[in-house]
ModelCIF file with pLDDT and N, C-alpha, C, O atoms, coordinates in Angstrom:
data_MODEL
#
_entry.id   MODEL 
#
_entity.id                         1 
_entity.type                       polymer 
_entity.pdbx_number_of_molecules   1 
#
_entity_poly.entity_id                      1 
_entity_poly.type                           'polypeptide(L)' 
_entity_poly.nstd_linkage                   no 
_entity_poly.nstd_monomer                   no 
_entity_poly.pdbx_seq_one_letter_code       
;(UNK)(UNK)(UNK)(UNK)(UNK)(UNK)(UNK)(UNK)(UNK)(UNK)(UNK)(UNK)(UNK)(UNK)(UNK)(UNK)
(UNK)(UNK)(UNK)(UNK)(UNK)(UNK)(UNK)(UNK)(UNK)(UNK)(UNK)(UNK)(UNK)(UNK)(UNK)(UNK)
(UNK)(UNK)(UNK)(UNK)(UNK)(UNK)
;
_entity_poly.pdbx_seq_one_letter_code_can   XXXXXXXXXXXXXXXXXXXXXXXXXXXXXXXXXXXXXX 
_entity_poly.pdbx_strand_id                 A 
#
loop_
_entity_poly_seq.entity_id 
_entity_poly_seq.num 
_entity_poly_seq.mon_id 
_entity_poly_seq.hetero 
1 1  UNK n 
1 2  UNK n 
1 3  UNK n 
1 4  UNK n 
1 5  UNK n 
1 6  UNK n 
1 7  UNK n 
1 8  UNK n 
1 9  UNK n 
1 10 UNK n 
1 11 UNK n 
1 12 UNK n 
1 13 UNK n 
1 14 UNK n 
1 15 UNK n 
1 16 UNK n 
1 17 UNK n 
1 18 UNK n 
1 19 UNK n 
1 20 UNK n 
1 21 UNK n 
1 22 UNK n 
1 23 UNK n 
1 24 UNK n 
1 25 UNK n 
1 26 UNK n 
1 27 UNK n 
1 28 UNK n 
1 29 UNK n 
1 30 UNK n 
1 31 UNK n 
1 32 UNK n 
1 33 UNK n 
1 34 UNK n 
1 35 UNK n 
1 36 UNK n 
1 37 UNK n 
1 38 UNK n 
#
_struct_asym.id          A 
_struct_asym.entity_id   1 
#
loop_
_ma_qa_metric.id 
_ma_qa_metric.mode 
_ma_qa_metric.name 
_ma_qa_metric.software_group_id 
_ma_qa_metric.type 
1 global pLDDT . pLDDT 
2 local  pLDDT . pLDDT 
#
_ma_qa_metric_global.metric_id      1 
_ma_qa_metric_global.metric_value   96.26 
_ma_qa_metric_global.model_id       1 
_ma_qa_metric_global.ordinal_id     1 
#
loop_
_ma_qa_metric_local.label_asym_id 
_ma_qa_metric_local.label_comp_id 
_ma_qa_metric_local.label_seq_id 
_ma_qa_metric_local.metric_id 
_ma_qa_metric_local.metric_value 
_ma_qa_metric_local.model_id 
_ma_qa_metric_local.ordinal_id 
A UNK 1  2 96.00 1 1  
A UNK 2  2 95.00 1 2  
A UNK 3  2 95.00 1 3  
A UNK 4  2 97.00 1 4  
A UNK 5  2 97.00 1 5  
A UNK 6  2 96.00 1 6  
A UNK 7  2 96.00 1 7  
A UNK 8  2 97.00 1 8  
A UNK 9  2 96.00 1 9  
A UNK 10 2 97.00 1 10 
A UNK 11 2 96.00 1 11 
A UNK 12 2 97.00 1 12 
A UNK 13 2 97.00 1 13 
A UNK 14 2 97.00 1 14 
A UNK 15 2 97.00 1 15 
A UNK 16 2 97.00 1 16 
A UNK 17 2 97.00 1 17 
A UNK 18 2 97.00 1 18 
A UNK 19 2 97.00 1 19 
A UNK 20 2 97.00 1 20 
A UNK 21 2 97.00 1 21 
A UNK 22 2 97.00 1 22 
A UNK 23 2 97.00 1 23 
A UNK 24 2 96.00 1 24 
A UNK 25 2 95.00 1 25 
A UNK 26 2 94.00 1 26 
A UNK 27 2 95.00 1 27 
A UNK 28 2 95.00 1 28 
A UNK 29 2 96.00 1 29 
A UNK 30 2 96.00 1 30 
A UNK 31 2 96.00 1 31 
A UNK 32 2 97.00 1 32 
A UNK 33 2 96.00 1 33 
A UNK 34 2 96.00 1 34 
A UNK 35 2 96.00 1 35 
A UNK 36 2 97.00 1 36 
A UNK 37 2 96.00 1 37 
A UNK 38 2 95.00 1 38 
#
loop_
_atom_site.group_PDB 
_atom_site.id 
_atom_site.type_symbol 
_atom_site.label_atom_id 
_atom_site.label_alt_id 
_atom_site.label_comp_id 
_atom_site.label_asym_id 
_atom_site.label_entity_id 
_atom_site.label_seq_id 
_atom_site.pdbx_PDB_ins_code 
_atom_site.Cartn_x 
_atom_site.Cartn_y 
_atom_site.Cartn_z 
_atom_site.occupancy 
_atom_site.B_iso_or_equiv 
_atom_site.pdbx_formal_charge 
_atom_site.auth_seq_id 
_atom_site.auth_comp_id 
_atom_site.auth_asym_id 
_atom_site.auth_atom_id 
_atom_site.pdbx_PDB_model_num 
ATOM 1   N N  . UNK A 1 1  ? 115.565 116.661 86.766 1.00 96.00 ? 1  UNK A N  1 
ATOM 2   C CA . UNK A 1 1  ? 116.778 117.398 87.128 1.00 96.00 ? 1  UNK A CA 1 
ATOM 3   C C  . UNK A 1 1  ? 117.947 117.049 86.215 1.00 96.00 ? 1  UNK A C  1 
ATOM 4   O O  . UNK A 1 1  ? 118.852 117.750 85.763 1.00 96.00 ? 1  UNK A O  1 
ATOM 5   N N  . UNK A 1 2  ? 117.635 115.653 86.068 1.00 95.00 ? 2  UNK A N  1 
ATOM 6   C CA . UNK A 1 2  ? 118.837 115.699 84.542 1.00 95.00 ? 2  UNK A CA 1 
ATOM 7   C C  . UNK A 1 2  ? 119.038 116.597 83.409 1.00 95.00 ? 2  UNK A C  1 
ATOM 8   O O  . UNK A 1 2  ? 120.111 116.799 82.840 1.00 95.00 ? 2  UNK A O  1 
ATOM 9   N N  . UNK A 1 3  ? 117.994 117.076 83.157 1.00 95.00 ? 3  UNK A N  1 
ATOM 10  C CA . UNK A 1 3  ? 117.644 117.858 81.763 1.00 95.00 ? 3  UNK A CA 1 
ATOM 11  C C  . UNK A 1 3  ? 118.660 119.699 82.270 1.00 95.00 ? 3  UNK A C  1 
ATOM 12  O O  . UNK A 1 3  ? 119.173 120.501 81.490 1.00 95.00 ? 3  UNK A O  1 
ATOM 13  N N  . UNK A 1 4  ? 118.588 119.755 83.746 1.00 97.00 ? 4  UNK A N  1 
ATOM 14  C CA . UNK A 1 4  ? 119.489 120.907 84.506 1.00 97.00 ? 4  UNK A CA 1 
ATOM 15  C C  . UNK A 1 4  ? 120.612 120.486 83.926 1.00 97.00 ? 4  UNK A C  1 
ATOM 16  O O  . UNK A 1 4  ? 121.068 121.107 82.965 1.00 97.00 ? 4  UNK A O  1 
ATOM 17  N N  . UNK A 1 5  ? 121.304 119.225 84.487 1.00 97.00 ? 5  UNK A N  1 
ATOM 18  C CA . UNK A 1 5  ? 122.407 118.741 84.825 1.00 97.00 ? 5  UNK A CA 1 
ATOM 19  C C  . UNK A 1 5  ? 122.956 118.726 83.059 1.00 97.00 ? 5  UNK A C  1 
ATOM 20  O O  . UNK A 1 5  ? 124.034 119.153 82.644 1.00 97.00 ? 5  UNK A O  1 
ATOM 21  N N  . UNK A 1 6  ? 122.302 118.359 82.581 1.00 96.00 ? 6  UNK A N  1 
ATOM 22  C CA . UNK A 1 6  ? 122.895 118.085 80.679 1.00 96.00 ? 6  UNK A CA 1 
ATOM 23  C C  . UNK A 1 6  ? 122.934 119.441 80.226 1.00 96.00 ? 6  UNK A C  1 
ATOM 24  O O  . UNK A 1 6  ? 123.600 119.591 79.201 1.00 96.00 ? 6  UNK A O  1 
ATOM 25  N N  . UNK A 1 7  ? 122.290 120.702 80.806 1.00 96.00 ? 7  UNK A N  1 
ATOM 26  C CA . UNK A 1 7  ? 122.400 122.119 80.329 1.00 96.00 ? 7  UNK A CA 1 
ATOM 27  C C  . UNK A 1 7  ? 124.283 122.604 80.903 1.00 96.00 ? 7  UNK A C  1 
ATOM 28  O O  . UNK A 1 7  ? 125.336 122.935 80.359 1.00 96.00 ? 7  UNK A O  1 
ATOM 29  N N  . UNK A 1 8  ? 123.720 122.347 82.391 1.00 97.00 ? 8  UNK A N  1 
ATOM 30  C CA . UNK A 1 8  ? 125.045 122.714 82.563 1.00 97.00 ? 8  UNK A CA 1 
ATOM 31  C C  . UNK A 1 8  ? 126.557 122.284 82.328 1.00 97.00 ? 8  UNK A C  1 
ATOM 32  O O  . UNK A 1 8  ? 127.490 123.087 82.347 1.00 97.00 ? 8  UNK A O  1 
ATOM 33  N N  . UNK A 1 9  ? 126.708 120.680 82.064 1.00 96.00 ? 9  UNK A N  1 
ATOM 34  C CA . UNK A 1 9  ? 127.151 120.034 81.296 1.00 96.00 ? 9  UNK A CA 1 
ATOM 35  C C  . UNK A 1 9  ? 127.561 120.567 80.138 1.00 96.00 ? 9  UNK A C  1 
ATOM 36  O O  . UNK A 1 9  ? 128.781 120.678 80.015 1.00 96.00 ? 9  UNK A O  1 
ATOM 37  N N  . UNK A 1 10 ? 126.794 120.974 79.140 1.00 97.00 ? 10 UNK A N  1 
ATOM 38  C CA . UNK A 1 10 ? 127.119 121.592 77.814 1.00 97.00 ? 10 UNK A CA 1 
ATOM 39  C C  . UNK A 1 10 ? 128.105 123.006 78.011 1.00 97.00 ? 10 UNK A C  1 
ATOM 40  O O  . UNK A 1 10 ? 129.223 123.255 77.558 1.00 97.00 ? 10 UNK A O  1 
ATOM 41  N N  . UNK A 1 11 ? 127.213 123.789 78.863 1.00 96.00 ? 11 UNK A N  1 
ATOM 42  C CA . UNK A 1 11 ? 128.372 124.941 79.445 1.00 96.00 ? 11 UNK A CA 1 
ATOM 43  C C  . UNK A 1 11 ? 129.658 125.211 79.589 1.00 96.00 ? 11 UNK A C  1 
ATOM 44  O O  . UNK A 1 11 ? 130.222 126.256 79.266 1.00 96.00 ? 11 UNK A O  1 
ATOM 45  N N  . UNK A 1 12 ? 130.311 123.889 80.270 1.00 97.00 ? 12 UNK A N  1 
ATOM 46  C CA . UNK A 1 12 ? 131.105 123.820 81.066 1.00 97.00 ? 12 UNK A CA 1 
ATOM 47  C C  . UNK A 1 12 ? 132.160 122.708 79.257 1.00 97.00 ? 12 UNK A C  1 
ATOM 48  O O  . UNK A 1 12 ? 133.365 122.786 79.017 1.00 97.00 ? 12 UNK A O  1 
ATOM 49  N N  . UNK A 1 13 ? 131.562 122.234 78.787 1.00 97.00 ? 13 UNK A N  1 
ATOM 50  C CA . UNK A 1 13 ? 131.959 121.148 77.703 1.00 97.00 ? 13 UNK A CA 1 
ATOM 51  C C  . UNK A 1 13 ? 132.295 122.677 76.721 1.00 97.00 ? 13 UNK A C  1 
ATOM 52  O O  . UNK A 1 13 ? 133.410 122.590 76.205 1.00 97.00 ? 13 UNK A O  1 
ATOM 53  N N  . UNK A 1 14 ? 131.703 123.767 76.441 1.00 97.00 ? 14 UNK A N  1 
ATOM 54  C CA . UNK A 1 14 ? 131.763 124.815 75.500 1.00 97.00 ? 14 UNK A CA 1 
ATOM 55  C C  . UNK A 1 14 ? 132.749 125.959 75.830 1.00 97.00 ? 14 UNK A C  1 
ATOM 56  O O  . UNK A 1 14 ? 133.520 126.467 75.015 1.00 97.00 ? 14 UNK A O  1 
ATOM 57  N N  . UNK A 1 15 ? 132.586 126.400 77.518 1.00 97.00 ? 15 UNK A N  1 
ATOM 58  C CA . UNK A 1 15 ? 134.257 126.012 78.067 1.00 97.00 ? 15 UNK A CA 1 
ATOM 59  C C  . UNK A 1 15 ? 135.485 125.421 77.940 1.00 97.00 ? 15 UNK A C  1 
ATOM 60  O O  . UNK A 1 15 ? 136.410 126.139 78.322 1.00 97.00 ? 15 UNK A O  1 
ATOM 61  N N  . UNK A 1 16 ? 135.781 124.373 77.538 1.00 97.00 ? 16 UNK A N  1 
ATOM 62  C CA . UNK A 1 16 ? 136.524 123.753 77.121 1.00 97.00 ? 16 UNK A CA 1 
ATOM 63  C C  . UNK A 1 16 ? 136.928 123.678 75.792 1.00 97.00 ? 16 UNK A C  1 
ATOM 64  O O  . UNK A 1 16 ? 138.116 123.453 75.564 1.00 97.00 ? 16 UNK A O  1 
ATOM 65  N N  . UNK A 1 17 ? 136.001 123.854 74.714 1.00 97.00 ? 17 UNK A N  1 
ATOM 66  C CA . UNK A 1 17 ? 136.157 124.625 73.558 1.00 97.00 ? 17 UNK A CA 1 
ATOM 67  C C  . UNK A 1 17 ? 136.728 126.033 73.570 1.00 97.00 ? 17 UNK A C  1 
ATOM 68  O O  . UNK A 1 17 ? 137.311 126.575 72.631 1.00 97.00 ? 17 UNK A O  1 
ATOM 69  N N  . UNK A 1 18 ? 136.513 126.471 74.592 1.00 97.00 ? 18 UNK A N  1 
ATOM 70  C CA . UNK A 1 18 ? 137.058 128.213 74.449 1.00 97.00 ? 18 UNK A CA 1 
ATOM 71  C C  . UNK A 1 18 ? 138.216 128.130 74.427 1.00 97.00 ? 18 UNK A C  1 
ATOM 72  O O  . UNK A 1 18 ? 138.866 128.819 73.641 1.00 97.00 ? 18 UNK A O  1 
ATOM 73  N N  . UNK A 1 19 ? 138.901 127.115 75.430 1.00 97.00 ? 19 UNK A N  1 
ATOM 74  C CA . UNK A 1 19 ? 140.222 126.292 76.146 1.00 97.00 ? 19 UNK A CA 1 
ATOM 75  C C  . UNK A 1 19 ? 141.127 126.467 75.226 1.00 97.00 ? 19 UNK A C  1 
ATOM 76  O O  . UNK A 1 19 ? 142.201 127.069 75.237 1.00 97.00 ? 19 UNK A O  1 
ATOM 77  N N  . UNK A 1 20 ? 140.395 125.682 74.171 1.00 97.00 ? 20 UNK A N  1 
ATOM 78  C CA . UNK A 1 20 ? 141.298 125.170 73.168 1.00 97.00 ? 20 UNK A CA 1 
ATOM 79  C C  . UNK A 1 20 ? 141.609 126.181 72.345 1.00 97.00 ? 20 UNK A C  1 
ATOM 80  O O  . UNK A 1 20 ? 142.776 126.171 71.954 1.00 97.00 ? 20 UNK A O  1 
ATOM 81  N N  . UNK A 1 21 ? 140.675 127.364 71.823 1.00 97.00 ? 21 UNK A N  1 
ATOM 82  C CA . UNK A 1 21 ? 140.728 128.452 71.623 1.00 97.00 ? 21 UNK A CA 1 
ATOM 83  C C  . UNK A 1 21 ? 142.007 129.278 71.913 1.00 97.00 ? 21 UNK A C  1 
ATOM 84  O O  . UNK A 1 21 ? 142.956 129.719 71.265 1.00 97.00 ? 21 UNK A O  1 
ATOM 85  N N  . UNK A 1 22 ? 141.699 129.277 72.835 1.00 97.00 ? 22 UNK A N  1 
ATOM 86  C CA . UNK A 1 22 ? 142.964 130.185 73.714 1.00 97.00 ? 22 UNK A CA 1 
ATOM 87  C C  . UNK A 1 22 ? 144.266 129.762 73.115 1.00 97.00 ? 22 UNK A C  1 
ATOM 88  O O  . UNK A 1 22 ? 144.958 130.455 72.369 1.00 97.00 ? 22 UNK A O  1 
ATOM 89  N N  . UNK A 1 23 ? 144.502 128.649 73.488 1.00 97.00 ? 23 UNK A N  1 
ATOM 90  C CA . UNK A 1 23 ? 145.703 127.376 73.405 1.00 97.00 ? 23 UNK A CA 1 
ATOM 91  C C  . UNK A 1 23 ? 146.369 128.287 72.143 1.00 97.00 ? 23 UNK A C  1 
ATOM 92  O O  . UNK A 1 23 ? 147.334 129.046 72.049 1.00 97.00 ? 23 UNK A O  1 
ATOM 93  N N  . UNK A 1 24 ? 145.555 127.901 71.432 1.00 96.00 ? 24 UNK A N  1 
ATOM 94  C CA . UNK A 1 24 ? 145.823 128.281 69.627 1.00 96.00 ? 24 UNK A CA 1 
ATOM 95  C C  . UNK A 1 24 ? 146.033 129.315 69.192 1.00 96.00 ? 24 UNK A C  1 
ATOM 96  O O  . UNK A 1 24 ? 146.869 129.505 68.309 1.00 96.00 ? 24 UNK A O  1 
ATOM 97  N N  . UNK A 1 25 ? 145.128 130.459 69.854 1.00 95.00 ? 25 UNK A N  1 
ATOM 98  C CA . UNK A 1 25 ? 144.981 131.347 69.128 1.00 95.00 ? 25 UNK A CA 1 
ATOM 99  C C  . UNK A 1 25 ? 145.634 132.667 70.089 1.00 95.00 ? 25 UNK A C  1 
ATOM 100 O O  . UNK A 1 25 ? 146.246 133.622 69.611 1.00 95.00 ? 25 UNK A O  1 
ATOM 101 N N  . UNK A 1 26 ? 145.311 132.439 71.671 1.00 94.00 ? 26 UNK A N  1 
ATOM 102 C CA . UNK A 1 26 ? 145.802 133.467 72.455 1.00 94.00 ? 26 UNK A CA 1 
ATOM 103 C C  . UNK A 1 26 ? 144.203 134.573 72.644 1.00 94.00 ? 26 UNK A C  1 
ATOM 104 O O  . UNK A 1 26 ? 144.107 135.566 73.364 1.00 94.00 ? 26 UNK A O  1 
ATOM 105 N N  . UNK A 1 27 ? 142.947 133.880 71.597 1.00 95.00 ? 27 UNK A N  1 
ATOM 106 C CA . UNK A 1 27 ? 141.937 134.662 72.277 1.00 95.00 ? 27 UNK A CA 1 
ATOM 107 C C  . UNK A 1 27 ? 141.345 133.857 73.240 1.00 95.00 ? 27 UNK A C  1 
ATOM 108 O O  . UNK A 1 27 ? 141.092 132.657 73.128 1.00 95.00 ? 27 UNK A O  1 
ATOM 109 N N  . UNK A 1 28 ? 141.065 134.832 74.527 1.00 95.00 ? 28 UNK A N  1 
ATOM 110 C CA . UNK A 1 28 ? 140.269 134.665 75.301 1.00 95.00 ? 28 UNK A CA 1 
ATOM 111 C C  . UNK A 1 28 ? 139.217 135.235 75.816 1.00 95.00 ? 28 UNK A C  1 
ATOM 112 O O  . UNK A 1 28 ? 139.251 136.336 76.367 1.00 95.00 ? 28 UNK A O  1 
ATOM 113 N N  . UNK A 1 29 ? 137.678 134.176 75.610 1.00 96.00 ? 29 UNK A N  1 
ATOM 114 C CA . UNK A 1 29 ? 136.633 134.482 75.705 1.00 96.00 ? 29 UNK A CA 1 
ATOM 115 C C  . UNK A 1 29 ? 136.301 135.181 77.152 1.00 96.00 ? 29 UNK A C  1 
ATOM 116 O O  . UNK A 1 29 ? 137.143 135.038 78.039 1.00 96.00 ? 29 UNK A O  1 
ATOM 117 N N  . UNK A 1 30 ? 135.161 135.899 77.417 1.00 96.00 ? 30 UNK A N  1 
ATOM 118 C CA . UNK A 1 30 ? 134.808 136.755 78.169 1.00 96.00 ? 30 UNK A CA 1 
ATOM 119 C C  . UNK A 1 30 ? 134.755 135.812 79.350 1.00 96.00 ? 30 UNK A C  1 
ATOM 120 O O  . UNK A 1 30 ? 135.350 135.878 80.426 1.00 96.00 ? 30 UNK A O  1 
ATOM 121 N N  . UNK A 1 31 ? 133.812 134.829 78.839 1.00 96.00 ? 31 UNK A N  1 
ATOM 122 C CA . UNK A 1 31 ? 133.832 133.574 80.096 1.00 96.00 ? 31 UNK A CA 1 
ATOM 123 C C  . UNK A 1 31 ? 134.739 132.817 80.571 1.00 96.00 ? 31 UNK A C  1 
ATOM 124 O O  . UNK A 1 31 ? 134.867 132.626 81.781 1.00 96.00 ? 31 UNK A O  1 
ATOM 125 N N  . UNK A 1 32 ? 135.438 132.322 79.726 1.00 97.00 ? 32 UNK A N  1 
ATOM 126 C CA . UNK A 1 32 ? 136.578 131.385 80.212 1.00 97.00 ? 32 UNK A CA 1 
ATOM 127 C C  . UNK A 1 32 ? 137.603 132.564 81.062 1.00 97.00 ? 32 UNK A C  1 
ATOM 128 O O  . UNK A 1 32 ? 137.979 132.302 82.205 1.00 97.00 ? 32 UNK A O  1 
ATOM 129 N N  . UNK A 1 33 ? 137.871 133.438 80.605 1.00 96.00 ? 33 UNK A N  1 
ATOM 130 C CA . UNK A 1 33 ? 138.625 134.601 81.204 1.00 96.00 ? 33 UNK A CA 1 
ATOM 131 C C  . UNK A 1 33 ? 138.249 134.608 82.764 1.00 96.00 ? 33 UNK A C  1 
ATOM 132 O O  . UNK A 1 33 ? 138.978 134.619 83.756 1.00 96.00 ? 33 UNK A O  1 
ATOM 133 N N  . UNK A 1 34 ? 136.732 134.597 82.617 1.00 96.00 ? 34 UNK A N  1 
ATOM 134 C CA . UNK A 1 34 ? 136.157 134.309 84.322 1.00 96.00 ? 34 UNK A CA 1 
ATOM 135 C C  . UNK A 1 34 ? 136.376 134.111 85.133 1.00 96.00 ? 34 UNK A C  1 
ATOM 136 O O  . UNK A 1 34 ? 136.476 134.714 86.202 1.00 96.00 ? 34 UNK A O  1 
ATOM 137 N N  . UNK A 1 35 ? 136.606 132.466 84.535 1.00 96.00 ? 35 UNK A N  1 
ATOM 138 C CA . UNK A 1 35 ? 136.376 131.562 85.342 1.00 96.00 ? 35 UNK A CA 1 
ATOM 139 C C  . UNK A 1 35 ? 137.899 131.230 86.053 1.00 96.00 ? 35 UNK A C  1 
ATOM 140 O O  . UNK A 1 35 ? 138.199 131.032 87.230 1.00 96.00 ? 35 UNK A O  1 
ATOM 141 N N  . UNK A 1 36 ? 138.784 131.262 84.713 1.00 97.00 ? 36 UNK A N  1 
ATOM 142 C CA . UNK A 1 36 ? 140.373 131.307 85.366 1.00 97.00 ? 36 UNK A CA 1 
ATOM 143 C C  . UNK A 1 36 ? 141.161 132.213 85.775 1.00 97.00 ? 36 UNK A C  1 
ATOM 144 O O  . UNK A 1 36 ? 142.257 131.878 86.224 1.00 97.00 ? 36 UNK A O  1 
ATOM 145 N N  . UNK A 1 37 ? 140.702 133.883 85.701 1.00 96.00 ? 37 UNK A N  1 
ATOM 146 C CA . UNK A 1 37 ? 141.156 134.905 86.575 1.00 96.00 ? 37 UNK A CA 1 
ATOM 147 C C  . UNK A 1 37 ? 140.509 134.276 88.209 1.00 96.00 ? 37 UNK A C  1 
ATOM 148 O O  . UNK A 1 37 ? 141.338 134.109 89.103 1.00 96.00 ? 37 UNK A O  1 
ATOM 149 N N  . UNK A 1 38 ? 139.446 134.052 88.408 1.00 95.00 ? 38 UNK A N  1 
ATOM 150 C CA . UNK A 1 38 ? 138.650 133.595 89.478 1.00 95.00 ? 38 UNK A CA 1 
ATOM 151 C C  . UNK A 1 38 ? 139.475 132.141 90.767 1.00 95.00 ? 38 UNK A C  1 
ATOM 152 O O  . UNK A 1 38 ? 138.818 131.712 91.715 1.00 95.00 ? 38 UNK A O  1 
#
């Protein structure tokens, strides 16, 4: 179940890359958009 847990992990870590994205640039990815309209 770790091998779950380190997938979703990465997800959520590539998320946070989008983050920073945003920050900078003002684009926002389809997902991160998601998750923080949500």
């Amino acid at each position: 179940h770790k091998s779950i847990w380190d997938r979703l992990r990465q997800k959520i870590t590539a998320l946070g890359r989008q983050a920073e994205i945003f920050l900078a640039s003002g684009e926002l990815s389809l997902a991160l958009k998601t998750m923080l309209d949500s």
